[in-house]
N, C-alpha and C. Protein backbone atom coordinates (compact mmCIF):
# COMPACT_ATOMS: atom_id res chain seq x y z
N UNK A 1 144.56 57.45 -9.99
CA UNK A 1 144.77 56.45 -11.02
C UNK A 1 145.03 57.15 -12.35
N UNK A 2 145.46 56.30 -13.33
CA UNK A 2 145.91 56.67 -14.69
C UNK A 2 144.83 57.01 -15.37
N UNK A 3 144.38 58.68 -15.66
CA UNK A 3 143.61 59.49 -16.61
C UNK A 3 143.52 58.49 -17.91
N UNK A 4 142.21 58.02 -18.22
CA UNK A 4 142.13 57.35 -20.31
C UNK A 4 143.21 58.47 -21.33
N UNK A 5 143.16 59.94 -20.83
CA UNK A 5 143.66 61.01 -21.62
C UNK A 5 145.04 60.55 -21.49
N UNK A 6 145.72 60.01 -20.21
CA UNK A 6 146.73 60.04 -20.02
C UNK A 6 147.59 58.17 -20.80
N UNK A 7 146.71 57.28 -20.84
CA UNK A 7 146.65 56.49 -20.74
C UNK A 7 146.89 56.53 -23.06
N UNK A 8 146.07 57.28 -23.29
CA UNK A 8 146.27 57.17 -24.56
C UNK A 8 147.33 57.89 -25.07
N UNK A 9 148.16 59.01 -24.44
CA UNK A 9 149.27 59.38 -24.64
C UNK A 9 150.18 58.64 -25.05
N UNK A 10 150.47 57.81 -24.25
CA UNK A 10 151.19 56.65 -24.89
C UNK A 10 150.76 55.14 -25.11
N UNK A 11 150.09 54.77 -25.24
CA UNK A 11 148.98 53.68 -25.89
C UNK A 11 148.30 53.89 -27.23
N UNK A 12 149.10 54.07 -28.33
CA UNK A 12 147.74 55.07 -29.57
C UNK A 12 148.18 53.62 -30.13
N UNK A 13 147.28 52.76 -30.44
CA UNK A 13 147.40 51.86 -31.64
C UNK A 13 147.34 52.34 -32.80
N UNK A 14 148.16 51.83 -34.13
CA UNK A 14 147.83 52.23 -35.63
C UNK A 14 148.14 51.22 -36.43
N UNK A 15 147.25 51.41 -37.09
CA UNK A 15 146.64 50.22 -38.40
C UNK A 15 147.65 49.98 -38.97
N UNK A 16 147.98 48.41 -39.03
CA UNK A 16 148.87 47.87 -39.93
C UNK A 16 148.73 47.36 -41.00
N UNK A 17 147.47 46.46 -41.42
CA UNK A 17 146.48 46.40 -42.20
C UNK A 17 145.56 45.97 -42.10
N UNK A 18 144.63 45.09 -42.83
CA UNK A 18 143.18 44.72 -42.70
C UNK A 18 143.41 44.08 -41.73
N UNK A 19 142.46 44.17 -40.28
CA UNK A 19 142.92 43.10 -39.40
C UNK A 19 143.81 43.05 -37.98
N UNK A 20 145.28 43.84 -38.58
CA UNK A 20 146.29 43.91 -37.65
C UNK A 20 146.97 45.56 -37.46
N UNK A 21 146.96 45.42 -36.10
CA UNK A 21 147.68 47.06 -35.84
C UNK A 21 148.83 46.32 -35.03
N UNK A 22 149.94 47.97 -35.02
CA UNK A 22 151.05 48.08 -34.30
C UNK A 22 150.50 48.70 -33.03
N UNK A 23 151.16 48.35 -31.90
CA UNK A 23 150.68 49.07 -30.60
C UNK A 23 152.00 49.69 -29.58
N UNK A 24 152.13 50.53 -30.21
CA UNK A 24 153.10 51.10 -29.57
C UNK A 24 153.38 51.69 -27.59
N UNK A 25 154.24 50.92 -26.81
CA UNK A 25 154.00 50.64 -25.65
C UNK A 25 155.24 51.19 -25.15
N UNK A 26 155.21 52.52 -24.01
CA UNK A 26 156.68 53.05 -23.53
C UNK A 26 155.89 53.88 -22.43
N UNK A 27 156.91 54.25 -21.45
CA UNK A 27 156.73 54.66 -20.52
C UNK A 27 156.69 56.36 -20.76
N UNK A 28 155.99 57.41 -20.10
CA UNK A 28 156.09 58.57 -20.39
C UNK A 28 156.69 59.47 -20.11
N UNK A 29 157.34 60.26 -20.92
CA UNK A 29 158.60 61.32 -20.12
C UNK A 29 158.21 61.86 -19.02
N UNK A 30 157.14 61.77 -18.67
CA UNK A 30 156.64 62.40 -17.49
C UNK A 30 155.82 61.57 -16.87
N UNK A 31 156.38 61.33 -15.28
CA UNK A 31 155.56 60.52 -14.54
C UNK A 31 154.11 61.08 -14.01
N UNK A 32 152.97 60.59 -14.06
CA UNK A 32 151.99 61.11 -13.35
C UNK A 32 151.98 60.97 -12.04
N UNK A 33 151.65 62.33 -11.27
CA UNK A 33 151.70 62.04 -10.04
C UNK A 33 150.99 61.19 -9.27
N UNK A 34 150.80 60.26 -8.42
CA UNK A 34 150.23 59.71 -7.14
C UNK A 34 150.65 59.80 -6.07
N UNK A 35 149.67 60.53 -4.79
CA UNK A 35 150.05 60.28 -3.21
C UNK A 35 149.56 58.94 -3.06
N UNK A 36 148.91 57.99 -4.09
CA UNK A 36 148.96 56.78 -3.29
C UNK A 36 150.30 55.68 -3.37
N UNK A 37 150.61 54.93 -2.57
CA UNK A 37 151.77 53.63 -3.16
C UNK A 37 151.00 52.68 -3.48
N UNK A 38 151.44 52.00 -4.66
CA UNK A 38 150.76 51.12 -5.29
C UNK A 38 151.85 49.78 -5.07
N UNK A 39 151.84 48.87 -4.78
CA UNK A 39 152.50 47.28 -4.02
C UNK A 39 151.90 46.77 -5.61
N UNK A 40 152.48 46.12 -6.36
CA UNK A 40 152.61 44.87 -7.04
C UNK A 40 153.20 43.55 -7.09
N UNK A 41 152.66 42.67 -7.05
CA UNK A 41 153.37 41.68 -6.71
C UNK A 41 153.21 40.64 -8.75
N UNK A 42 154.67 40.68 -8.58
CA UNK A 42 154.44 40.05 -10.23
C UNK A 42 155.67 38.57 -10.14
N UNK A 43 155.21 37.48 -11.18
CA UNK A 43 156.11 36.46 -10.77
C UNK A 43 156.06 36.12 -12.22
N UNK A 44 156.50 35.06 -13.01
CA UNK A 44 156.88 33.88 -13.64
C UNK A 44 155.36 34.17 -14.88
N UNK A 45 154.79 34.24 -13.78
CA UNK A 45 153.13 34.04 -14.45
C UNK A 45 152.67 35.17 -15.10
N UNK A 46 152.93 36.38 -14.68
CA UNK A 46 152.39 37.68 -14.89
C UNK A 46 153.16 38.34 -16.46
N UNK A 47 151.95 37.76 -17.41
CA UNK A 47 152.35 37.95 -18.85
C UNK A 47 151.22 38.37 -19.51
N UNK A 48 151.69 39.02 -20.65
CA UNK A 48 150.65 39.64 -21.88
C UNK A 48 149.85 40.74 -21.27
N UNK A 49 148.62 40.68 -21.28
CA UNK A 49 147.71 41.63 -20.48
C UNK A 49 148.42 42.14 -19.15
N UNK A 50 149.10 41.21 -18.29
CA UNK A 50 149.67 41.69 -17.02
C UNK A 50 150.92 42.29 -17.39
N UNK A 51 151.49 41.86 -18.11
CA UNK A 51 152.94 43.10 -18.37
C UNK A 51 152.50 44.44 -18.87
N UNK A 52 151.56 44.56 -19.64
CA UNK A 52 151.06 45.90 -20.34
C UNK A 52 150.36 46.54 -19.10
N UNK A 53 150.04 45.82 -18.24
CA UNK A 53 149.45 47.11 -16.76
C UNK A 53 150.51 47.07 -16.02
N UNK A 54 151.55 46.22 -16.15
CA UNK A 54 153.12 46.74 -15.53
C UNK A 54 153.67 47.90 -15.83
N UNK A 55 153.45 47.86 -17.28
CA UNK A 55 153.94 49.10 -18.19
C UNK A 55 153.01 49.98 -17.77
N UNK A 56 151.35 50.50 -17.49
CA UNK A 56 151.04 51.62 -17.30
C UNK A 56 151.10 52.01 -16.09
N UNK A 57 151.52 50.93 -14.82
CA UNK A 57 152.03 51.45 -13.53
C UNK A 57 153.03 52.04 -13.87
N UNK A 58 153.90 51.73 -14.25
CA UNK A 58 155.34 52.01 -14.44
C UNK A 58 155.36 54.20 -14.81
N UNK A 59 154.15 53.67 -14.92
CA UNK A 59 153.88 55.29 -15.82
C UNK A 59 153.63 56.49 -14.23
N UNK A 60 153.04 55.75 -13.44
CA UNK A 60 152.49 56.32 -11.92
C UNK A 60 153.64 56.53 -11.18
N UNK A 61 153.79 58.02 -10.80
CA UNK A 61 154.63 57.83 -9.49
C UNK A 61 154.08 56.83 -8.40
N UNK A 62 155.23 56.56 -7.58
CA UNK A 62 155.40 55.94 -6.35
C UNK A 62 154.37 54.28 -6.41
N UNK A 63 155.14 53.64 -7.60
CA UNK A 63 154.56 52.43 -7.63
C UNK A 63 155.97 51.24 -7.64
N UNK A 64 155.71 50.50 -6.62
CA UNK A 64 156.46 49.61 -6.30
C UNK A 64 156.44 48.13 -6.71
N UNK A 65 157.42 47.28 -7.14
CA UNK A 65 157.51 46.19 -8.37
C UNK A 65 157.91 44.94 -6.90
N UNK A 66 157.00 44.08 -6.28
CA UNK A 66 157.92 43.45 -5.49
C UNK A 66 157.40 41.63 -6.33
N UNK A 67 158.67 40.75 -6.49
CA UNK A 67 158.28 39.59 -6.85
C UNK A 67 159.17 39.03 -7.55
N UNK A 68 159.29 38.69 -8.60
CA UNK A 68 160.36 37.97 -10.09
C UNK A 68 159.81 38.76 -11.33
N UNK A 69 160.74 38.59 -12.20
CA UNK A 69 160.33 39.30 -13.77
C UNK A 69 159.10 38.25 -13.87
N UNK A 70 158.72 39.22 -14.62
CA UNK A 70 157.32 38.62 -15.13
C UNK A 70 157.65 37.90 -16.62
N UNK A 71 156.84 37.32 -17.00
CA UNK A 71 156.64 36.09 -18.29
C UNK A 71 157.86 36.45 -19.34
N UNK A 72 157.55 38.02 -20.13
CA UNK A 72 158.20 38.68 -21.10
C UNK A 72 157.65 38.27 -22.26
N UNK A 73 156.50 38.58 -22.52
CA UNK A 73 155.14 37.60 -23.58
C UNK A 73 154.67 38.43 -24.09
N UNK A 74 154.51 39.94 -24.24
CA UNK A 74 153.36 40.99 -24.68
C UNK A 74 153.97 41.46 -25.90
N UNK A 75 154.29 40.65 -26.60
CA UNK A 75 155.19 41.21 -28.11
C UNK A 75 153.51 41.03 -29.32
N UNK A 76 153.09 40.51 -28.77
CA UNK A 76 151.29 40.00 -29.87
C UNK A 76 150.47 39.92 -28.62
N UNK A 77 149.14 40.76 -28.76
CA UNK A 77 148.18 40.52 -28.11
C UNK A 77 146.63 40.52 -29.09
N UNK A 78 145.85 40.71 -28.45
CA UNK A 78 144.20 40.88 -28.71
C UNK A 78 144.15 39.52 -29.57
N UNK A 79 144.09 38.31 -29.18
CA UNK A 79 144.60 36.89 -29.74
C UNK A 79 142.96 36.68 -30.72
N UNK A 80 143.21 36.64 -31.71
CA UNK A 80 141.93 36.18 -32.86
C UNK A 80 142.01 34.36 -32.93
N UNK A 81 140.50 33.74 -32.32
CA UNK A 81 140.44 32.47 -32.39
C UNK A 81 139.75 31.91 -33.75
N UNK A 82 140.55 30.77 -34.07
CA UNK A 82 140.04 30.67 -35.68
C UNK A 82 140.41 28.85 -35.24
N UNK A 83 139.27 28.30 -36.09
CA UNK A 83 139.49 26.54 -36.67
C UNK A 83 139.44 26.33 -37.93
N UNK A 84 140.75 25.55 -37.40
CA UNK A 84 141.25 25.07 -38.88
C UNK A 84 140.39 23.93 -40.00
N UNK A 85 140.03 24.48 -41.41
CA UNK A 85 138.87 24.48 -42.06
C UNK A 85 139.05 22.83 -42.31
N UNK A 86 139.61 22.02 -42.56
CA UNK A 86 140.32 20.42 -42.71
C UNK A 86 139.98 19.70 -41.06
N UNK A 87 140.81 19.92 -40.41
CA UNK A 87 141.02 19.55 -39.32
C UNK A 87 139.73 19.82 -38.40
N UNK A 88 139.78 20.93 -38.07
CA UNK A 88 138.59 21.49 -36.92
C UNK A 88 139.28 21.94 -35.54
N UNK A 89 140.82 22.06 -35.79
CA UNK A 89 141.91 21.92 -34.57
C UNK A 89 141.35 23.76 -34.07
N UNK A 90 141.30 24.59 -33.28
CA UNK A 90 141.05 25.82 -32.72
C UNK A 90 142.49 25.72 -32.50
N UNK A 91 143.14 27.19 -33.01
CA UNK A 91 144.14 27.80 -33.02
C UNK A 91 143.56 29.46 -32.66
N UNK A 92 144.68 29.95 -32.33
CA UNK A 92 144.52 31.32 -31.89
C UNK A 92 145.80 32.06 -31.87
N UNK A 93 146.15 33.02 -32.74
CA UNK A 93 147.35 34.17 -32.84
C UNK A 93 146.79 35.52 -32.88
N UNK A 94 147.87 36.24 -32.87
CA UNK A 94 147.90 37.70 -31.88
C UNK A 94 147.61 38.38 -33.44
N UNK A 95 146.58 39.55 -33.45
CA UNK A 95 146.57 39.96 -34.35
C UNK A 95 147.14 41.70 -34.28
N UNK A 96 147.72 41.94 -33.21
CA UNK A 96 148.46 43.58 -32.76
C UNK A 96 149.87 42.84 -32.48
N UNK A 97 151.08 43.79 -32.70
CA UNK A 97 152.67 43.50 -32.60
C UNK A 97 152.63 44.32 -31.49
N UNK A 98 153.01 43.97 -29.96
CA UNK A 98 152.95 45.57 -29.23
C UNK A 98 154.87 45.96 -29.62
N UNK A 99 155.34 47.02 -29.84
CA UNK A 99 156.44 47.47 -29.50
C UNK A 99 156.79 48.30 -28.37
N UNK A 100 157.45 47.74 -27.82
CA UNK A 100 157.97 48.86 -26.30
C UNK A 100 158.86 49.05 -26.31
N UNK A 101 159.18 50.91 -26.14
CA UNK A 101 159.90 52.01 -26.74
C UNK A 101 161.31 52.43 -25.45
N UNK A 102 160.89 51.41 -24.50
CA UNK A 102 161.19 51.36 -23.26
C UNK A 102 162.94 50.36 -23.00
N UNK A 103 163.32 50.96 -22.11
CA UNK A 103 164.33 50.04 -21.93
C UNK A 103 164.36 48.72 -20.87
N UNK A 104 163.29 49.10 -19.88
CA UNK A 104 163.02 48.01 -19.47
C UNK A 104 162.21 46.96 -19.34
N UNK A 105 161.56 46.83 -20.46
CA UNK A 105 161.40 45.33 -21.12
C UNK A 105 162.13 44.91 -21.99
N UNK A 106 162.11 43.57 -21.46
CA UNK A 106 163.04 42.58 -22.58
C UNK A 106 161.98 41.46 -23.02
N UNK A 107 161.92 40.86 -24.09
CA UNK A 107 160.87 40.01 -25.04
C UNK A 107 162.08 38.60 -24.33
N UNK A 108 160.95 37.70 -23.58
CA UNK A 108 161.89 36.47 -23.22
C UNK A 108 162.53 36.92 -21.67
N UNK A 109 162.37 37.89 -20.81
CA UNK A 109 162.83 38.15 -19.85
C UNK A 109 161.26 38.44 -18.84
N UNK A 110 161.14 39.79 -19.57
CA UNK A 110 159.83 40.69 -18.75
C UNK A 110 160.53 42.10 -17.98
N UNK A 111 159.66 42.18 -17.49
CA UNK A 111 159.99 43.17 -16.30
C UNK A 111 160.63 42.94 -14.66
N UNK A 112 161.71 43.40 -14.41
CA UNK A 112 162.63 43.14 -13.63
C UNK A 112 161.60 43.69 -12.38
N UNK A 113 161.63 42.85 -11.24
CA UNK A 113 160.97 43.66 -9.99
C UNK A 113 162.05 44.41 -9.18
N UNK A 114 161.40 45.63 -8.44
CA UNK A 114 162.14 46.54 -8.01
C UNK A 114 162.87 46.10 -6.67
N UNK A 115 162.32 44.91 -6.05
CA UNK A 115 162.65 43.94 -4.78
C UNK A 115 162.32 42.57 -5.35
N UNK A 116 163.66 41.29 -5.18
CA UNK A 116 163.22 40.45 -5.87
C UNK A 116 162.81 39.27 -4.22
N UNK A 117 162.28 38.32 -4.60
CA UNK A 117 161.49 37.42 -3.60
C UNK A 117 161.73 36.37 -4.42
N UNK A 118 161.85 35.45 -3.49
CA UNK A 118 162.23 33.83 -4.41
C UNK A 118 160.78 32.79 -4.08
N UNK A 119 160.79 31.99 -4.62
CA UNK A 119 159.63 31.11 -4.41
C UNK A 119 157.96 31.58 -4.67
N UNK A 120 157.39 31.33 -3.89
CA UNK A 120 156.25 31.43 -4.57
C UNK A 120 155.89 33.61 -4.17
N UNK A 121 155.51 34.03 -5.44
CA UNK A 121 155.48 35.38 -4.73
C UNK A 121 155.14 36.02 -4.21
N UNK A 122 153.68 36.05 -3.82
CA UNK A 122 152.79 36.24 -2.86
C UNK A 122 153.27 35.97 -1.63
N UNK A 123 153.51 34.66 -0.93
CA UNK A 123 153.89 34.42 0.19
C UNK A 123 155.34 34.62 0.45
N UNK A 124 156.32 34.67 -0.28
CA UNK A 124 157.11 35.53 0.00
C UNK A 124 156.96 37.14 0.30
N UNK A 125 156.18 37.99 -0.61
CA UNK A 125 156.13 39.21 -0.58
C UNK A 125 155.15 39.42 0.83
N UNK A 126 154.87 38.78 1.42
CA UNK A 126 153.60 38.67 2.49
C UNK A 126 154.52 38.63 3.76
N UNK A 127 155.30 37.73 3.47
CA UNK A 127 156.53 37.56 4.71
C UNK A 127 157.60 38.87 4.94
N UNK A 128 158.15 39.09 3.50
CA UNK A 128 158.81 40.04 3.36
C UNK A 128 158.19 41.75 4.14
N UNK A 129 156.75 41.90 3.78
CA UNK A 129 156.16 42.94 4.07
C UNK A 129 155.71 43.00 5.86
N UNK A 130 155.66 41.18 6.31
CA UNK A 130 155.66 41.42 7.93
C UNK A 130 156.67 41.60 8.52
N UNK A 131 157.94 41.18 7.91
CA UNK A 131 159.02 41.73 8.79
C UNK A 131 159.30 42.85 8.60
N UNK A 132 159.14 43.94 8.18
CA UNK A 132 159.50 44.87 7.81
C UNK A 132 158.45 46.01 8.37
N UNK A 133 157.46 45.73 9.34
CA UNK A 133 156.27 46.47 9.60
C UNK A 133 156.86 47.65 10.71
């Protein structure tokens, strides 16, 4: 699995100001090795927190993308909950911008899977993986 040492290589957040950082998010010129294969299955749903562990697979050799692009949502994370002082309405915005340095994310797309599967993705990727045994 992905070393914290390795993991902060390219993950270094920096202060934007009181409050809010930039989080700079890209894949590393150098893949880390794994003898294991890692199977992901990502769909429609798989956004914010789940695209950013797309991105640090992405970092692992021999990790495989099977499903639909995912959400394309991880542009603001670490979401700060606040109510509104009049109202009492609970609102919540992203107080980190992530930027990814990467070419394959798109903001409004996601991450493209490396085998695509239609319908629901799991049970496609489940079917897909028995015929193929």
């Amino acid at each position: 699995m992905m070393s914290p040492e390795c993991f902060m290589r390219f993950n270094m957040p920096a202060a934007f100001d009181e409050g809010h950082s930039i989080m700079p998010y890209w894949l590393p010129d150098v893949l880390t090795p794994s003898n294991q294969l890692i199977i992901m299955i990502t769909d429609r749903f798989t956004g914010s927190a789940g695209e950013s562990f797309v991105s640090l697979m992405l970092g692992l050799e021999n990790t495989l993308i099977i499903g639909q692009n995912t959400t394309g949502v991880y542009r603001s994370c670490q979401s700060m909950f606040f109510e509104l002082p009049n109202s009492g309405i609970p609102v919540a915005f992203g107080q980190s911008l992530v930027v990814s340095g990467d070419e394959l994310f798109v903001e409004g797309v996601g991450f493209a899977a490396d085998v695509w599967v239609h319908g629901n993705a799991l049970t496609a990727t489940l079917a897909l993986l028995a015929n193929n045994d």
